[in-house]
N, C-alpha and C. Protein backbone atom coordinates (compact mmCIF):
# COMPACT_ATOMS: atom_id res chain seq x y z
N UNK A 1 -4.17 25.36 -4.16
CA UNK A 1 -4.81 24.25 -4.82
C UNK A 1 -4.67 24.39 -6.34
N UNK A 2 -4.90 23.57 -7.09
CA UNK A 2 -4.31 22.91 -8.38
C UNK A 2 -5.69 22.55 -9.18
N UNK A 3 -5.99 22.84 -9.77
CA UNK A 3 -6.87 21.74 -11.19
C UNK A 3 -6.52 21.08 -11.76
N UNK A 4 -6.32 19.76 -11.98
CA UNK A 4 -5.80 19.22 -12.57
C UNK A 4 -6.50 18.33 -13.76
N UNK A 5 -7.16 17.87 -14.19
CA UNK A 5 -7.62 16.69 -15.26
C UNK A 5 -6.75 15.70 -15.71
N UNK A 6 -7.67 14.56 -15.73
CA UNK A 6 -7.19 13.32 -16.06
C UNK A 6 -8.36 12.71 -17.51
N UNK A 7 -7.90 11.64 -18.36
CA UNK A 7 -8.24 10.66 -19.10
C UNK A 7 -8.66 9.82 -18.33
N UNK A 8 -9.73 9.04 -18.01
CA UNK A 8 -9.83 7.78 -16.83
C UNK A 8 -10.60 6.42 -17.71
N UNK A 9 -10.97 5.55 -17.01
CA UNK A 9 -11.96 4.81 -17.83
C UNK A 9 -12.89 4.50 -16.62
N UNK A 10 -13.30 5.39 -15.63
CA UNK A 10 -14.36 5.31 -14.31
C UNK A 10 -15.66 5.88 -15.63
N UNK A 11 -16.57 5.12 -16.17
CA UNK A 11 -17.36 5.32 -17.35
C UNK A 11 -18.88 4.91 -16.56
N UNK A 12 -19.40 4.89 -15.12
CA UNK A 12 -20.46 4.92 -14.78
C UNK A 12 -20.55 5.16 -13.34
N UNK A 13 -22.07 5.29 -13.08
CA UNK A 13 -22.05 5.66 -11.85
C UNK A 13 -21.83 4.41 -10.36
N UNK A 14 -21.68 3.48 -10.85
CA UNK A 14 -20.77 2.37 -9.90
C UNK A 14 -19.51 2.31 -10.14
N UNK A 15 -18.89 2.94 -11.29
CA UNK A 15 -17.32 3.45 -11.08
C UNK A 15 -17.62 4.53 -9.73
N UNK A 16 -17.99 5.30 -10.21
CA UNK A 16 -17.67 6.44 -9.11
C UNK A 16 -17.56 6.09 -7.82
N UNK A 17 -18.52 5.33 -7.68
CA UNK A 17 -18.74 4.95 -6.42
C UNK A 17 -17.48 3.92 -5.80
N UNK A 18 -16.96 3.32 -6.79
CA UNK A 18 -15.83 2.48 -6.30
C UNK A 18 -14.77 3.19 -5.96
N UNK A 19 -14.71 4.06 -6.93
CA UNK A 19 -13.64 5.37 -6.48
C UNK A 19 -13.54 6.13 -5.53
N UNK A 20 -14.96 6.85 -5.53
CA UNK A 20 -15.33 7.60 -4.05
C UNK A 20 -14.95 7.61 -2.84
N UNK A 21 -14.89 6.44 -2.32
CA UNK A 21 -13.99 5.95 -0.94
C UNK A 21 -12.33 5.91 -1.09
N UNK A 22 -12.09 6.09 -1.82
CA UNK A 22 -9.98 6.58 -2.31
C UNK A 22 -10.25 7.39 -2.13
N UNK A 23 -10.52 8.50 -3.53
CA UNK A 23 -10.22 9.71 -3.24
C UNK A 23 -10.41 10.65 -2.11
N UNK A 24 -11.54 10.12 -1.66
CA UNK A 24 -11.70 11.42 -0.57
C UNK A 24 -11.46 11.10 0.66
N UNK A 25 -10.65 9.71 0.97
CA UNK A 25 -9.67 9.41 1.78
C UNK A 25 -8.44 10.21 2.30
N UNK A 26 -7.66 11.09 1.05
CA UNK A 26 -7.24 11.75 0.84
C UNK A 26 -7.73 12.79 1.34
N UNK A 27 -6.79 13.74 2.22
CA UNK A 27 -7.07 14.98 2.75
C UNK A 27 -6.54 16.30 1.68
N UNK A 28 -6.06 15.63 0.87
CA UNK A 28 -5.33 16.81 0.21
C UNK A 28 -6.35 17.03 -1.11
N UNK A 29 -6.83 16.02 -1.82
CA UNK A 29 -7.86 16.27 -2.61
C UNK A 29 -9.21 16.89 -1.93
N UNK A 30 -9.67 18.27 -2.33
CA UNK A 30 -10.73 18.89 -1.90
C UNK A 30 -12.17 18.92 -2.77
N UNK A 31 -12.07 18.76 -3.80
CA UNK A 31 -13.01 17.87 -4.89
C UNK A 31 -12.63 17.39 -5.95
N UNK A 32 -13.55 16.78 -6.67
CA UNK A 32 -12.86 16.02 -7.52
C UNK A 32 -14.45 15.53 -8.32
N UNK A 33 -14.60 15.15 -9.75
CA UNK A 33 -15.45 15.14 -10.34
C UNK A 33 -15.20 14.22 -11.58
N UNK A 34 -15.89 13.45 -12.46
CA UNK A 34 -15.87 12.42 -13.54
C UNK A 34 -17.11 13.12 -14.58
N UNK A 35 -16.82 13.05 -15.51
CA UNK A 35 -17.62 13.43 -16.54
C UNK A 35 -18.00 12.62 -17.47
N UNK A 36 -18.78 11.63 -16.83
CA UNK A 36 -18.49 10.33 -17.81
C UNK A 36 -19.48 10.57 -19.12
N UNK A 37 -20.17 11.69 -19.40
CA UNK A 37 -20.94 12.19 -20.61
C UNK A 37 -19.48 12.58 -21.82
N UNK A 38 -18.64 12.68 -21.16
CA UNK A 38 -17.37 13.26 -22.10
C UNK A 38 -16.74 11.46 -22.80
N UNK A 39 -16.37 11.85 -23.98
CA UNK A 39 -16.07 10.38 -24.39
C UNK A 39 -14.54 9.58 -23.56
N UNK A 40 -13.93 10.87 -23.20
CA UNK A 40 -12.53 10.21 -22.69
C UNK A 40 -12.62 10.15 -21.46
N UNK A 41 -14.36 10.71 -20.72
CA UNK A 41 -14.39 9.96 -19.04
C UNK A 41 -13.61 11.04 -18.21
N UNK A 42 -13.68 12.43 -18.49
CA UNK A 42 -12.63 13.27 -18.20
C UNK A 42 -12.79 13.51 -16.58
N UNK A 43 -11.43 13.43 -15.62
CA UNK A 43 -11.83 13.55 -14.35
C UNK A 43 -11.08 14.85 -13.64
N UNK A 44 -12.34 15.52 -13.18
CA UNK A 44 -10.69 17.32 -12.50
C UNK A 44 -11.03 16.67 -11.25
N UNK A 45 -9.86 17.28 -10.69
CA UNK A 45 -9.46 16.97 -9.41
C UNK A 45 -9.12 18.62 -8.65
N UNK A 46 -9.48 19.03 -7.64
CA UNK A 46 -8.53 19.68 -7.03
C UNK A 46 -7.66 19.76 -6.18
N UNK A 47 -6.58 19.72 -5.72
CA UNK A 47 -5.71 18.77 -4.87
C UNK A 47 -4.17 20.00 -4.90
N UNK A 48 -3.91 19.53 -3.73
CA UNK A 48 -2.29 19.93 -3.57
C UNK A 48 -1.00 18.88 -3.95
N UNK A 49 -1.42 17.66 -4.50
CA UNK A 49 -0.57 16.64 -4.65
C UNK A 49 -0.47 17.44 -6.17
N UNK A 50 0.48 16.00 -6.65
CA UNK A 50 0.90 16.11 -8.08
C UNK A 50 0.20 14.93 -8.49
N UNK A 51 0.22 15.03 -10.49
CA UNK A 51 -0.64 14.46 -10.96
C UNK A 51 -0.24 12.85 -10.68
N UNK A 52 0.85 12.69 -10.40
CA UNK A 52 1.82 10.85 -10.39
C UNK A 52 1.12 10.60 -8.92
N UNK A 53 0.55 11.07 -8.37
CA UNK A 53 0.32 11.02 -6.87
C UNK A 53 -1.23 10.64 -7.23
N UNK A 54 -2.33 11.35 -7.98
CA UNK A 54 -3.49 11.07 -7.99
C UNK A 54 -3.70 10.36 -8.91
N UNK A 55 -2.61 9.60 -9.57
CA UNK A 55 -2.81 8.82 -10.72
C UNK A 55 -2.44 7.37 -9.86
N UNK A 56 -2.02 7.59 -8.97
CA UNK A 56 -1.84 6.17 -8.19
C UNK A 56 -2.68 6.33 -7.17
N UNK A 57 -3.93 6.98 -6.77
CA UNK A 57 -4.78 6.95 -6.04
C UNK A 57 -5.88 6.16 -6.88
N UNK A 58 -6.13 6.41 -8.09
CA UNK A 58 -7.37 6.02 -9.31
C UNK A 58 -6.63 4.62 -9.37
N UNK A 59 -5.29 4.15 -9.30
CA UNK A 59 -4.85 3.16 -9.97
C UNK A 59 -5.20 2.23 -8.63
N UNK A 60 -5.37 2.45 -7.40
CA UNK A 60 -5.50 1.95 -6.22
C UNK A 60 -6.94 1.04 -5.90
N UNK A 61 -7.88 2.39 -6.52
CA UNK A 61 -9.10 1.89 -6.50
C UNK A 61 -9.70 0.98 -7.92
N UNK A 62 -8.36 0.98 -8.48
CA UNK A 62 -8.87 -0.60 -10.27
C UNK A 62 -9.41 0.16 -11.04
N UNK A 63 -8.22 1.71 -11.24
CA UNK A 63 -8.80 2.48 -12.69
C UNK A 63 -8.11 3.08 -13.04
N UNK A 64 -7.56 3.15 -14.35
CA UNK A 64 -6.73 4.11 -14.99
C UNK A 64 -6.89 5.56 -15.13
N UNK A 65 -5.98 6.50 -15.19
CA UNK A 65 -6.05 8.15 -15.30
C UNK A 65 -4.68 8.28 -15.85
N UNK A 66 -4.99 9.01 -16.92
CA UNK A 66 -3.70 9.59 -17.67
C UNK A 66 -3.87 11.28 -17.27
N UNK A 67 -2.83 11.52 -17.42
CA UNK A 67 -2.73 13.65 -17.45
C UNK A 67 -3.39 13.29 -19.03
N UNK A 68 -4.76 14.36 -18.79
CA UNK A 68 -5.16 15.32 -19.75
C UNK A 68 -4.37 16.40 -20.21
């Protein structure tokens, strides 16, 4: 498994929640977390995918993630 971080704009707790049901759809992501107290919304992931892979999972559920 991998750590990865992202830039996102998931900036509350009804983002998360919109998100919530993607990501952990995903069997390969094993947690995953939003820090929306951080100004850039910072999100780790832990996962066996690559970052182009969980950046089109966030983009799925109507949210952007850049590699941190």
């Amino acid at each position: 498994m991998e750590k990865l971080t992202f830039k996102t704009n998931i900036k509350c707790g009804g983002c998360i929640a919109t998100v919530k049901p993607h990501l952990e759809a995903v069997p390969e992501i094993t947690h995953w977390e939003v820090d929306t107290n951080n100004p850039d919304k910072i999100m780790t992931v832990e996962t066996s995918l690559k970052a182009e892979e969980v950046i089109e999972v966030v983009k799925k559920a109507g949210y952007e993630a850049l590699k941190a």
